[in-house]
N, C-alpha and C. Protein backbone atom coordinates (compact mmCIF):
# COMPACT_ATOMS: atom_id res chain seq x y z
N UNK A 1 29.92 90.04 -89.64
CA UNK A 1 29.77 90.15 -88.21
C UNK A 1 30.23 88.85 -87.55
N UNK A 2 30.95 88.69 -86.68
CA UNK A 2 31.75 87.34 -85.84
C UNK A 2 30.27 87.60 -85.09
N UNK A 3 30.64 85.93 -84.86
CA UNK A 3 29.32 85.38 -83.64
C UNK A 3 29.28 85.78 -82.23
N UNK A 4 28.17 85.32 -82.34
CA UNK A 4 27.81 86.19 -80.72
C UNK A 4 28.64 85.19 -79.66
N UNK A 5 29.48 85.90 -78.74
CA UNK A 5 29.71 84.71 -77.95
C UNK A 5 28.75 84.39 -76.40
N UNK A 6 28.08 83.20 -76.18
CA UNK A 6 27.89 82.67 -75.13
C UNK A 6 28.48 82.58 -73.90
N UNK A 7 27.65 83.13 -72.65
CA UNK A 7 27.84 83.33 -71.50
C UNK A 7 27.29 82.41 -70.52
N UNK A 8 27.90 81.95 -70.02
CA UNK A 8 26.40 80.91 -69.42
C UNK A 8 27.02 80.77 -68.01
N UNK A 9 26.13 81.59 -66.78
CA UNK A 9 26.41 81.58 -65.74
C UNK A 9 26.23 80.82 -64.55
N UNK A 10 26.78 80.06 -63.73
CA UNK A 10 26.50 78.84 -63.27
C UNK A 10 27.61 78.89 -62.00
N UNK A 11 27.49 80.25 -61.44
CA UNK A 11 28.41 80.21 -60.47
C UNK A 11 27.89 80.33 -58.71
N UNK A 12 26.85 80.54 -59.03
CA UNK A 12 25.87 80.16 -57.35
C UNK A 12 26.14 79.19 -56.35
N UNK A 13 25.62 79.06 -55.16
CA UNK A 13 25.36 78.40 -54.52
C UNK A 13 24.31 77.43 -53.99
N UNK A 14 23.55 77.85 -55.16
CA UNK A 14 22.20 76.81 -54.67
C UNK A 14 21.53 76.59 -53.55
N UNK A 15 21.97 77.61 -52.25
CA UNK A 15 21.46 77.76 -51.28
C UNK A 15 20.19 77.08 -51.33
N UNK A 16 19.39 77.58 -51.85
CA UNK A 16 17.70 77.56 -51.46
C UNK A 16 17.20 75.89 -52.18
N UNK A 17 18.05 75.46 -52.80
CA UNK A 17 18.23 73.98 -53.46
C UNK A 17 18.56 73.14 -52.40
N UNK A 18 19.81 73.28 -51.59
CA UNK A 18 20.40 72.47 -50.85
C UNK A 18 21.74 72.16 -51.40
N UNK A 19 21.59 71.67 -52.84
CA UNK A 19 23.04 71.58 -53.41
C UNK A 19 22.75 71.30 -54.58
N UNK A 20 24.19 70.81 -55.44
CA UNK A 20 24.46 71.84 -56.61
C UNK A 20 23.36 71.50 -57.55
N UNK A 21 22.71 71.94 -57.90
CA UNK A 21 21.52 71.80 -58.86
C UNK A 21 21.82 71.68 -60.02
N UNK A 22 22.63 72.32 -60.47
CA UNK A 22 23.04 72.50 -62.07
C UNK A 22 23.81 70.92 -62.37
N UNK A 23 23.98 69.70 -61.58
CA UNK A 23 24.19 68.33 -61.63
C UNK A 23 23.08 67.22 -61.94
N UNK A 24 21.70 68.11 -61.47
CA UNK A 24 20.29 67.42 -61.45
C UNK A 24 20.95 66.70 -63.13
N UNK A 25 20.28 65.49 -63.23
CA UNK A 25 20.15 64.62 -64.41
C UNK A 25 18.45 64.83 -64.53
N UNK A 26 18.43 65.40 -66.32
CA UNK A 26 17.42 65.21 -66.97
C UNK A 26 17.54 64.81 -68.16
N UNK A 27 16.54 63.63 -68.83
CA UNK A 27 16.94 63.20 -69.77
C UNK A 27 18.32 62.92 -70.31
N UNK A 28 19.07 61.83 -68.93
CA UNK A 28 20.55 61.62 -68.80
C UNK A 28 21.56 62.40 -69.30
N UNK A 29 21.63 64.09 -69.12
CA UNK A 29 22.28 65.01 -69.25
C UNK A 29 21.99 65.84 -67.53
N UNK A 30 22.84 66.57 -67.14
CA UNK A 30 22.88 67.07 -66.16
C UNK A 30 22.00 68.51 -66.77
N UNK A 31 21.42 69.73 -65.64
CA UNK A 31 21.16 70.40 -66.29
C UNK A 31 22.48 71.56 -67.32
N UNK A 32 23.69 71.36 -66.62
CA UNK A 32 24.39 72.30 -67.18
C UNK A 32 24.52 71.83 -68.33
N UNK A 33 25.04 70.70 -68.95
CA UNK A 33 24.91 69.92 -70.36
C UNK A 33 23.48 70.29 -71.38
N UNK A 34 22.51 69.88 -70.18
CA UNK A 34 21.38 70.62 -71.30
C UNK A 34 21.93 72.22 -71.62
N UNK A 35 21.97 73.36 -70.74
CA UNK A 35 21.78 74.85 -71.43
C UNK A 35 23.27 74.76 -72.26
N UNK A 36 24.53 73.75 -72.15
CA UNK A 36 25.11 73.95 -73.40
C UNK A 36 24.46 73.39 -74.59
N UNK A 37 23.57 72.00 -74.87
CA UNK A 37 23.45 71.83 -75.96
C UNK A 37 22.07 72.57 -76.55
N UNK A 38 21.64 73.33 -75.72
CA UNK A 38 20.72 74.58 -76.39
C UNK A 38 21.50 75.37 -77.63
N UNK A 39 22.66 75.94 -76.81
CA UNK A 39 23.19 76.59 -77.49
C UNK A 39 24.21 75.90 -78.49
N UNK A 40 24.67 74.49 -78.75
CA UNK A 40 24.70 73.84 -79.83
C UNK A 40 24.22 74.02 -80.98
N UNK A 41 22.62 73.63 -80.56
CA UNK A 41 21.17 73.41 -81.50
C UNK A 41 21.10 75.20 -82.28
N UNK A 42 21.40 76.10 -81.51
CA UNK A 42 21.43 77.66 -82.35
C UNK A 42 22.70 77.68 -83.38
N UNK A 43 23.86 76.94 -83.36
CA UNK A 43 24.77 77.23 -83.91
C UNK A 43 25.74 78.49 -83.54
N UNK A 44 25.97 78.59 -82.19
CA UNK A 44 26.52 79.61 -81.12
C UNK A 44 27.68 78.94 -81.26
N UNK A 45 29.05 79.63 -81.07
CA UNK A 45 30.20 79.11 -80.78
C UNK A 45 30.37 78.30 -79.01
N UNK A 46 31.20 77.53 -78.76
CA UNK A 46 31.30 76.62 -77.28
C UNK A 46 30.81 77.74 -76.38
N UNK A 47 29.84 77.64 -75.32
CA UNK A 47 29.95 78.67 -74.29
C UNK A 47 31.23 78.76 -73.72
N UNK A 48 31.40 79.84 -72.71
CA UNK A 48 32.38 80.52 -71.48
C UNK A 48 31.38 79.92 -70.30
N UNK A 49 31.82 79.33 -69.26
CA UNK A 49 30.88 78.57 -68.36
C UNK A 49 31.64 79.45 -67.03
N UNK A 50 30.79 80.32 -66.99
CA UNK A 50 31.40 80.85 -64.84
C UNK A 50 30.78 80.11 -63.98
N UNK A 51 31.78 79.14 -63.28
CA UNK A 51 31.50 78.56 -61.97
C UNK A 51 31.91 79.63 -60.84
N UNK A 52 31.45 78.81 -59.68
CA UNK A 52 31.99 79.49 -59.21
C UNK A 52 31.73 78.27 -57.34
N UNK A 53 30.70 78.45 -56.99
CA UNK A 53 30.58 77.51 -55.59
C UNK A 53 30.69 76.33 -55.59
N UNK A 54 30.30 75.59 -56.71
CA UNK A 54 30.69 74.05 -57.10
C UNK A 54 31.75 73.93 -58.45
N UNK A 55 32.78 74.82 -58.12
CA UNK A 55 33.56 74.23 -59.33
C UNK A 55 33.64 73.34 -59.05
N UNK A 56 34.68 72.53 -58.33
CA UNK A 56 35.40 71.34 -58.66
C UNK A 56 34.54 70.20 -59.23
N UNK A 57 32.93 70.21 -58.31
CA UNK A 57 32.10 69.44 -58.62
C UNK A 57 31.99 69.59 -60.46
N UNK A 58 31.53 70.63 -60.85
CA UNK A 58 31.10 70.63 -61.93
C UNK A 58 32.12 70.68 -63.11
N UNK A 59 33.64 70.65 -62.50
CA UNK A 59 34.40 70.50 -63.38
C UNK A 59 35.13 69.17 -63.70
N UNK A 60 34.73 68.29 -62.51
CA UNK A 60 34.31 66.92 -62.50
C UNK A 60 33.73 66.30 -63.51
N UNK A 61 32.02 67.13 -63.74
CA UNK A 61 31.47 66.30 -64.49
C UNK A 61 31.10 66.54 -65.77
N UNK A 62 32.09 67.45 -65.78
CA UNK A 62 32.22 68.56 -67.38
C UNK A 62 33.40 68.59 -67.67
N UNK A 63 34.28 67.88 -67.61
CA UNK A 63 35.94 67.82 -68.07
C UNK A 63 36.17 68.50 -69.68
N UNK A 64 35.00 68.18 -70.48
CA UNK A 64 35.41 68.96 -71.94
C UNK A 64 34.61 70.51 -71.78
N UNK A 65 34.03 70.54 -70.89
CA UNK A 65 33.82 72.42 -71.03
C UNK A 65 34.40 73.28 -70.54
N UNK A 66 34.30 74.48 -71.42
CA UNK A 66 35.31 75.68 -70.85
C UNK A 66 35.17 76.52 -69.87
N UNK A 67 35.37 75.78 -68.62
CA UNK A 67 34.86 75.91 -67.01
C UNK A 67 35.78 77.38 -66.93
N UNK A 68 35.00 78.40 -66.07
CA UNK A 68 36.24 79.49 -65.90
C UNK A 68 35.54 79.80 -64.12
N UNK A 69 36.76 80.00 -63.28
CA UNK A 69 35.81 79.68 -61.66
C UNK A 69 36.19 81.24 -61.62
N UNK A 70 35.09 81.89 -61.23
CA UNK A 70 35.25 82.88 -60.65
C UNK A 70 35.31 83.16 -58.66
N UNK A 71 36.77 83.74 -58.74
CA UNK A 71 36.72 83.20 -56.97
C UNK A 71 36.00 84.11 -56.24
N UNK A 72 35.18 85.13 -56.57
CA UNK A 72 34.34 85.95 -56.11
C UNK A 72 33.37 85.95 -55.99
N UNK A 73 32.79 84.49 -56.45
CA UNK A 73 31.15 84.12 -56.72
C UNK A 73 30.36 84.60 -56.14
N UNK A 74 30.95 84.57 -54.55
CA UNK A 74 30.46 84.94 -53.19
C UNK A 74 29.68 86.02 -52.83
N UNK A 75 30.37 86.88 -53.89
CA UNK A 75 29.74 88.45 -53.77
C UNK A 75 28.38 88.97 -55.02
N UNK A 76 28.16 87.83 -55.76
CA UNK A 76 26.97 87.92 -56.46
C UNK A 76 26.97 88.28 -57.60
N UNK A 77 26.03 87.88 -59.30
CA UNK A 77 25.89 87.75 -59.90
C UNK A 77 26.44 88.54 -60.66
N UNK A 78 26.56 89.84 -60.49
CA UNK A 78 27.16 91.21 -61.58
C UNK A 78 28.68 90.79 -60.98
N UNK A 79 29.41 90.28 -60.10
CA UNK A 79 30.86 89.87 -59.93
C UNK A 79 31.11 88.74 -61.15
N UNK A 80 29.82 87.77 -61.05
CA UNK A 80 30.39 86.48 -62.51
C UNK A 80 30.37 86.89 -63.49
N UNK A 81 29.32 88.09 -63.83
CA UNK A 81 29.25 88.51 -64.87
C UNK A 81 30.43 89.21 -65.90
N UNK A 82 30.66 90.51 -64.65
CA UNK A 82 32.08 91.18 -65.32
C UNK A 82 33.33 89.98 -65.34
N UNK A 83 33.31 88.97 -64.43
CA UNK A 83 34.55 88.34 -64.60
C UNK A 83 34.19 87.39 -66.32
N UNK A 84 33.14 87.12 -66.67
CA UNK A 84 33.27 86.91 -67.96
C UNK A 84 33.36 87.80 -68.80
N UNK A 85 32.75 88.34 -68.91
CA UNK A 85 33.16 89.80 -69.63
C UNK A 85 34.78 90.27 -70.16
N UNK A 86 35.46 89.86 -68.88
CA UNK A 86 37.03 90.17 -69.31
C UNK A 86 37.69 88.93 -69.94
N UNK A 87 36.41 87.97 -69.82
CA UNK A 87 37.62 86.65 -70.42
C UNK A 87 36.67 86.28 -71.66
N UNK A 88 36.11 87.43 -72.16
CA UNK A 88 35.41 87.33 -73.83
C UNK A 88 36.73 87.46 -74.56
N UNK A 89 36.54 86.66 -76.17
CA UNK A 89 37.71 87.13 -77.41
C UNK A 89 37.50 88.35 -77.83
N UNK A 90 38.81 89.62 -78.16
CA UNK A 90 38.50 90.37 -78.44
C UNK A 90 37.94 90.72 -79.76
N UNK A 91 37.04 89.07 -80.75
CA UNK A 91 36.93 89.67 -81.86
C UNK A 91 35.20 89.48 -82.06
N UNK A 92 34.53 89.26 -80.76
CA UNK A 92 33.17 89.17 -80.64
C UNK A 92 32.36 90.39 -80.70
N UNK A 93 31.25 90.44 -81.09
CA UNK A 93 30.80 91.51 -81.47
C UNK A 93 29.38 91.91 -80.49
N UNK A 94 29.50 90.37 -79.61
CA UNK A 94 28.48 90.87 -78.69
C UNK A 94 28.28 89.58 -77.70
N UNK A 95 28.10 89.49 -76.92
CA UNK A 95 27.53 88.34 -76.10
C UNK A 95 26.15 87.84 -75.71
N UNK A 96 25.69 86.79 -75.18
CA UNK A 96 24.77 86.60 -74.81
C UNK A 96 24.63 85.65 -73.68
N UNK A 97 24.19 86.54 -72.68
CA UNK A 97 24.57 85.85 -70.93
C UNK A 97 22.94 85.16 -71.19
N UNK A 98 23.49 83.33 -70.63
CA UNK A 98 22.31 82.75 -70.36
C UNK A 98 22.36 82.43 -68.65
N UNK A 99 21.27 82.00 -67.81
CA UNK A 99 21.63 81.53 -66.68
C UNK A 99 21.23 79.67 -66.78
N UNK A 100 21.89 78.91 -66.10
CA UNK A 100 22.04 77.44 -66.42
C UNK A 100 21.01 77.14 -65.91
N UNK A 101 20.22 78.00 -64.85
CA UNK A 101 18.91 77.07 -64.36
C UNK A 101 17.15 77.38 -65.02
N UNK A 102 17.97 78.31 -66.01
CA UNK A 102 16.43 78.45 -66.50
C UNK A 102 16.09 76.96 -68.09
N UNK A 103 15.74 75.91 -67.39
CA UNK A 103 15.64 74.96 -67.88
C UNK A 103 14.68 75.04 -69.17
N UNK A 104 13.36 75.64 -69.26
CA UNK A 104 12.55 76.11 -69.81
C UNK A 104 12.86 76.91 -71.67
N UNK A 105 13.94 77.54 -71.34
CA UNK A 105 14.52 78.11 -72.46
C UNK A 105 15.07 77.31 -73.42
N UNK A 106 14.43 77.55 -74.45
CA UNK A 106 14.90 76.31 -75.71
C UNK A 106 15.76 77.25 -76.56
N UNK A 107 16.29 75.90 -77.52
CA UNK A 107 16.80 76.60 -79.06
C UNK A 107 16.48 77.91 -79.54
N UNK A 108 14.68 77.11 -79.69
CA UNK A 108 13.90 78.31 -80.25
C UNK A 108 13.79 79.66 -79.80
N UNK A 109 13.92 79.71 -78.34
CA UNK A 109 13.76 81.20 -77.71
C UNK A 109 15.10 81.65 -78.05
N UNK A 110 16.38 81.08 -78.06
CA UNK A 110 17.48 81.93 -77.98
C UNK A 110 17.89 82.15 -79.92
N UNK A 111 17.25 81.05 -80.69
CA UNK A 111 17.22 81.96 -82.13
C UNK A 111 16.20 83.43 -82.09
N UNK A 112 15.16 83.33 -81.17
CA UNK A 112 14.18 84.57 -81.48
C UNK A 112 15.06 86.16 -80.85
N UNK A 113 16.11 85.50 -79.78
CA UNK A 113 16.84 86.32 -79.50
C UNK A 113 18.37 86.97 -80.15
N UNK A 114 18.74 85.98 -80.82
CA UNK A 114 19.62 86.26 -81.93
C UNK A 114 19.05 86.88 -83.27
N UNK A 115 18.12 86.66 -83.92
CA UNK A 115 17.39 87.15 -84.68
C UNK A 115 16.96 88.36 -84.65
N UNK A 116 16.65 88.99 -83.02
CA UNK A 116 16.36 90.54 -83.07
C UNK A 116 17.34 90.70 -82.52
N UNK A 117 18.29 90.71 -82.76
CA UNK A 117 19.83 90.84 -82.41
C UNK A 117 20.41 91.47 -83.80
N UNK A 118 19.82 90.50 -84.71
CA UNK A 118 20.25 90.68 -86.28
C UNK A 118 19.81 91.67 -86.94
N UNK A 119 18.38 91.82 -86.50
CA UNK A 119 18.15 93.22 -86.69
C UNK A 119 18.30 94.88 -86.48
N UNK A 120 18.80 94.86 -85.37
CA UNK A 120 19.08 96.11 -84.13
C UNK A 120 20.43 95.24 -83.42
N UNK A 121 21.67 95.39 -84.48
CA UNK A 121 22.71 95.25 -83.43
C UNK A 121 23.13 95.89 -82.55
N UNK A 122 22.50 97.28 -82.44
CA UNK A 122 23.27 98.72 -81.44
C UNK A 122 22.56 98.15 -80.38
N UNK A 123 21.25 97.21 -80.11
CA UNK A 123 21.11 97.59 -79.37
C UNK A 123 21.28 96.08 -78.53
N UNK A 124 20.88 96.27 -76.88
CA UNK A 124 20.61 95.40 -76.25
C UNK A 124 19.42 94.56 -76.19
N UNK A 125 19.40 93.32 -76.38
CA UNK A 125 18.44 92.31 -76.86
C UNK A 125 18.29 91.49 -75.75
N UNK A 126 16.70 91.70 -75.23
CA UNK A 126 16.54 90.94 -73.30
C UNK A 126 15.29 89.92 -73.67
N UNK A 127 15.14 88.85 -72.75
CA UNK A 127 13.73 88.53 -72.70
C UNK A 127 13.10 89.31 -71.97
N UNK A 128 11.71 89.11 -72.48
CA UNK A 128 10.48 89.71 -71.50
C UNK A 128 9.86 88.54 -70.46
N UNK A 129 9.71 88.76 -69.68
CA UNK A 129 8.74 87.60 -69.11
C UNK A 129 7.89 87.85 -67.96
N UNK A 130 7.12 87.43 -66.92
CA UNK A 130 6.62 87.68 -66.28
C UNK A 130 6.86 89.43 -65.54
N UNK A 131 6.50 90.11 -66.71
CA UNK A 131 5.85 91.75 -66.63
C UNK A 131 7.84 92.20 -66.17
N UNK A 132 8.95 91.80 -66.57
CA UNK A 132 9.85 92.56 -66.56
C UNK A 132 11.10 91.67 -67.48
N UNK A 133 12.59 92.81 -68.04
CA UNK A 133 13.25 92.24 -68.46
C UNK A 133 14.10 91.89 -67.71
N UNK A 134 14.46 90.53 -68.42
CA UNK A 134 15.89 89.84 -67.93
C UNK A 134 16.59 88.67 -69.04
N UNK A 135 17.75 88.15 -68.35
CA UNK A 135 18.34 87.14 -68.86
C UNK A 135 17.00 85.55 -69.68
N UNK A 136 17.44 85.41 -70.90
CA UNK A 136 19.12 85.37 -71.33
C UNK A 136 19.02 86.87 -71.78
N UNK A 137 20.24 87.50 -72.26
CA UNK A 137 19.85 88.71 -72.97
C UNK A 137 21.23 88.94 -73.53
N UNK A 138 21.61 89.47 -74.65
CA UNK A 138 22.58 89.57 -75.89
C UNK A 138 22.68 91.45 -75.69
N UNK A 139 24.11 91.56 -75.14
CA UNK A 139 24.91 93.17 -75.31
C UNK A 139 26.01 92.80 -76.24
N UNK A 140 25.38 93.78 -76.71
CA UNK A 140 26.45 94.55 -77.58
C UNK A 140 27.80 94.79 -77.02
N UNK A 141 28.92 94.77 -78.00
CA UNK A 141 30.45 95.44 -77.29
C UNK A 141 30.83 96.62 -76.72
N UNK A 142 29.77 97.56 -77.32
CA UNK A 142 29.56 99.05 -76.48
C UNK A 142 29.39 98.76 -75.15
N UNK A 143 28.35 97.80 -74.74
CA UNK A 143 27.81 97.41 -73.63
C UNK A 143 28.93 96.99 -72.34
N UNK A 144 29.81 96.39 -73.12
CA UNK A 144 31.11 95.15 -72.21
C UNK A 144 31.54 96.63 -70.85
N UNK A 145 32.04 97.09 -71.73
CA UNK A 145 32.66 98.21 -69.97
C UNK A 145 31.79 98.38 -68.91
N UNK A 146 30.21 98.81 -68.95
CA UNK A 146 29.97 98.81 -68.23
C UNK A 146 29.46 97.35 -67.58
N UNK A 147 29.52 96.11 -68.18
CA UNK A 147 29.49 95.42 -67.73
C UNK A 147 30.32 94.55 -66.68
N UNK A 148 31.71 95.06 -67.00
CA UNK A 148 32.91 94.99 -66.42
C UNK A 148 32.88 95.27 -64.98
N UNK A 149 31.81 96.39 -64.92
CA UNK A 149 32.10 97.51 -63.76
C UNK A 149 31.18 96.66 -62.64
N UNK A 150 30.02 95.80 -63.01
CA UNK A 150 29.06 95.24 -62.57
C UNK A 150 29.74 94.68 -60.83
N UNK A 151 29.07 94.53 -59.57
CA UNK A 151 29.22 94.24 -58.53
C UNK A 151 27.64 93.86 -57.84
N UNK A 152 28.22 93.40 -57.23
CA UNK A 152 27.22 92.79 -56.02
C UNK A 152 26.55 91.65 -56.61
N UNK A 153 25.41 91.66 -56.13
CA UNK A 153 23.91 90.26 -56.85
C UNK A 153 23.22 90.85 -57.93
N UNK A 154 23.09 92.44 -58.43
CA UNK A 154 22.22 92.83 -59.36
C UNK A 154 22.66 92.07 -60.42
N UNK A 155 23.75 91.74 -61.31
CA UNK A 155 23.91 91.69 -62.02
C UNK A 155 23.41 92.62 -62.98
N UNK A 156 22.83 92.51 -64.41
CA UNK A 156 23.06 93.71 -65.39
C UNK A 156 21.15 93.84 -65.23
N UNK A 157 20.79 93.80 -63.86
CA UNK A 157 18.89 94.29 -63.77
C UNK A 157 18.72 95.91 -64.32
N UNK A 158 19.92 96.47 -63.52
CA UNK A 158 19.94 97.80 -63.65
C UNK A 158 19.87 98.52 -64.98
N UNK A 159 20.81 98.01 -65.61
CA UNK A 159 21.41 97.99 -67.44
C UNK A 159 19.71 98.01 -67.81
N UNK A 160 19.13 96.85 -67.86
CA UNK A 160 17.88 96.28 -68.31
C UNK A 160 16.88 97.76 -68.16
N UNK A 161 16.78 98.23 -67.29
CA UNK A 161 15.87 99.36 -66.70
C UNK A 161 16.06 100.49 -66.93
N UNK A 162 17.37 100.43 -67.48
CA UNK A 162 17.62 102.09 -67.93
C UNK A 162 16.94 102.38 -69.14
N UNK A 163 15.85 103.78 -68.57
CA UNK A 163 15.76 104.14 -69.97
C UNK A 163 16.50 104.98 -70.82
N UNK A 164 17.50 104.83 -70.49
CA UNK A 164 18.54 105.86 -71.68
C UNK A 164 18.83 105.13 -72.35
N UNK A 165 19.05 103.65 -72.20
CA UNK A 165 19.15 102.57 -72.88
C UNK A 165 18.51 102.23 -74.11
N UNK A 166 19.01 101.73 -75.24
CA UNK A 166 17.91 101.51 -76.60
C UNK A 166 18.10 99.85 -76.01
N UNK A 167 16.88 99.22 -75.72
CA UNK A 167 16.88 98.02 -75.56
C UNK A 167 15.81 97.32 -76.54
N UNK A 168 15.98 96.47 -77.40
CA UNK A 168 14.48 95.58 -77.14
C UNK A 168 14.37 94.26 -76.94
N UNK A 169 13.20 94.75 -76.07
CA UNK A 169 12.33 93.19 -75.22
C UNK A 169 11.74 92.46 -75.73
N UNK A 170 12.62 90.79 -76.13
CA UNK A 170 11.74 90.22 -77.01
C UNK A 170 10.78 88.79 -76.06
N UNK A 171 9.48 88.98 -76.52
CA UNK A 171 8.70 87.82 -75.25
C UNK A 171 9.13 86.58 -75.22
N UNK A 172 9.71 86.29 -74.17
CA UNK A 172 9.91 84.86 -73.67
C UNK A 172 9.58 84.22 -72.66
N UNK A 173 7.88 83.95 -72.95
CA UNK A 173 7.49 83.51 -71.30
C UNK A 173 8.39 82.24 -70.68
N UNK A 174 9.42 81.18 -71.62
CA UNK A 174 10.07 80.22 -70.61
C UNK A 174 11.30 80.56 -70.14
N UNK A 175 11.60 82.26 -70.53
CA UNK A 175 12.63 82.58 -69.23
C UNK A 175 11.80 82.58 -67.58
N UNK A 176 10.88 82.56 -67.68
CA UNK A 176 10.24 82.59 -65.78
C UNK A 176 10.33 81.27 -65.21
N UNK A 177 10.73 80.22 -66.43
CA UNK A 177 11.21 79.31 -65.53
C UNK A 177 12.58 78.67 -65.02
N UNK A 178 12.63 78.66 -63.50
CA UNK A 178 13.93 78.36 -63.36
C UNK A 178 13.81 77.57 -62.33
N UNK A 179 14.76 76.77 -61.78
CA UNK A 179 15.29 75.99 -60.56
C UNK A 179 16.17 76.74 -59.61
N UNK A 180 15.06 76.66 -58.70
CA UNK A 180 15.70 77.26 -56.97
C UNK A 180 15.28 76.39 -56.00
N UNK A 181 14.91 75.44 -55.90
CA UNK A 181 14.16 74.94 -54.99
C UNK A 181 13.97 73.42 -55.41
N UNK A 182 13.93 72.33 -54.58
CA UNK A 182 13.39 70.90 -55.10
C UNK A 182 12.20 70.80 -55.16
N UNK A 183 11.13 71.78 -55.11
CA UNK A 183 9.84 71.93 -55.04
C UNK A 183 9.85 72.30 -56.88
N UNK A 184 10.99 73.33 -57.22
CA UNK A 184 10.87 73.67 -58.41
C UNK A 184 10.76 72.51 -59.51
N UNK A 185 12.15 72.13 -59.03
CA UNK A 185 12.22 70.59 -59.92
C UNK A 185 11.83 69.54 -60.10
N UNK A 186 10.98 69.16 -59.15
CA UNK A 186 9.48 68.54 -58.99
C UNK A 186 9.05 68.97 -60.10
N UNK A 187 8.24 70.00 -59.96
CA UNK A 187 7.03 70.91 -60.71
C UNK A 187 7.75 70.75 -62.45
N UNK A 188 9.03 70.89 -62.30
CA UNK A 188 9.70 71.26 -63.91
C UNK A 188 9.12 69.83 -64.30
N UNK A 189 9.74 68.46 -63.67
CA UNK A 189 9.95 67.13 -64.01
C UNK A 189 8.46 66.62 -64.12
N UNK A 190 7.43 66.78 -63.92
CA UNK A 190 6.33 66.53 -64.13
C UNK A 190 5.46 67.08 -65.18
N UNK A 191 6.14 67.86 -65.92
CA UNK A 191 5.92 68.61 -67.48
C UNK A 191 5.97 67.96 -68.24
């Protein structure tokens, strides 16, 4: 089985931040540097990084990552999504979309998610967290078309909820944490 490839979405606007957040320095790494060397520490191949409102910024301060700007950012999360989706290798056997601001998510949660990945490849592999699923979460190649098709801000919530879907939800209470707010990052930085 070829490795799962890494998604890691980072194409927002940070509206409710003020600005670009995914630059915050923690433990003299920005946060986008941290959610790549998460996925280092698993032994994941380089992420696919969708910018999208702060490229230039973040391609500034990421010159060795594989920045891809999606110019549609604008129109919301299932737009970054499918635009990675089409710029996966065709010899991956599945992906796994992380989002850059859920700071909270370690190594360890995304081996527990590769791991029941390893078990049930047919199916789709989500966190659980505060009483619903979401990102990070690992589809399958069956999965990619309709991911393709994805529009607006849902991104793949919908996918997640279907029950025609064989999914399983594996618990990850530090997907509920994320950065939206300087109130957030306060609260994170005092942990």
């Amino acid at each position: 089985m070829e490795p799962i490839q890494p998604i890691i979405l980072a194409a927002g606007a940070s509206r409710r931040f003020g600005r670009c957040k995914l630059l915050l320095q923690g433990n003299g790494k920005t946060l986008l540097q941290q959610c790549v060397d998460k996925l280092e520490a698993s032994a994941l191949p380089a992420p696919l990084v969708i910018t999208g409102a702060w490229h230039r910024e973040l391609a500034r301060t990421h010159p060795h990552l594989a920045l891809r700007e999606n110019r549609d950012w604008h129109s919301g999360m299932g737009s970054s999504l499918a635009c990675a989706i089409r710029q996966l290798p065709g010899n991956c056997d599945a992906t796994l979309v992380l989002l850059a601001d859920q700071v909270a998510v370690d190594d360890t949660d995304i081996r527990q998610l590769i791991d029941a990945w390893n078990r049930r490849s047919e199916n789709i592999v989500c966190s659980f967290y505060a009483g619903r699923r979401g990102a990070p979460a690992i589809f399958p190649r069956r999965i990619f078309p309709q991911l393709m098709e994805l529009r607006g801000d849902r991104g793949a919530r919908d996918l997640l909820r279907n029950p025609r879907e064989t999914i399983t939800a594996v618990a990850l209470p530090h997907g509920a944490t994320d950065i939206d707010t300087p109130q957030d990052w306060e609260a994170h930085q005092c942990k």
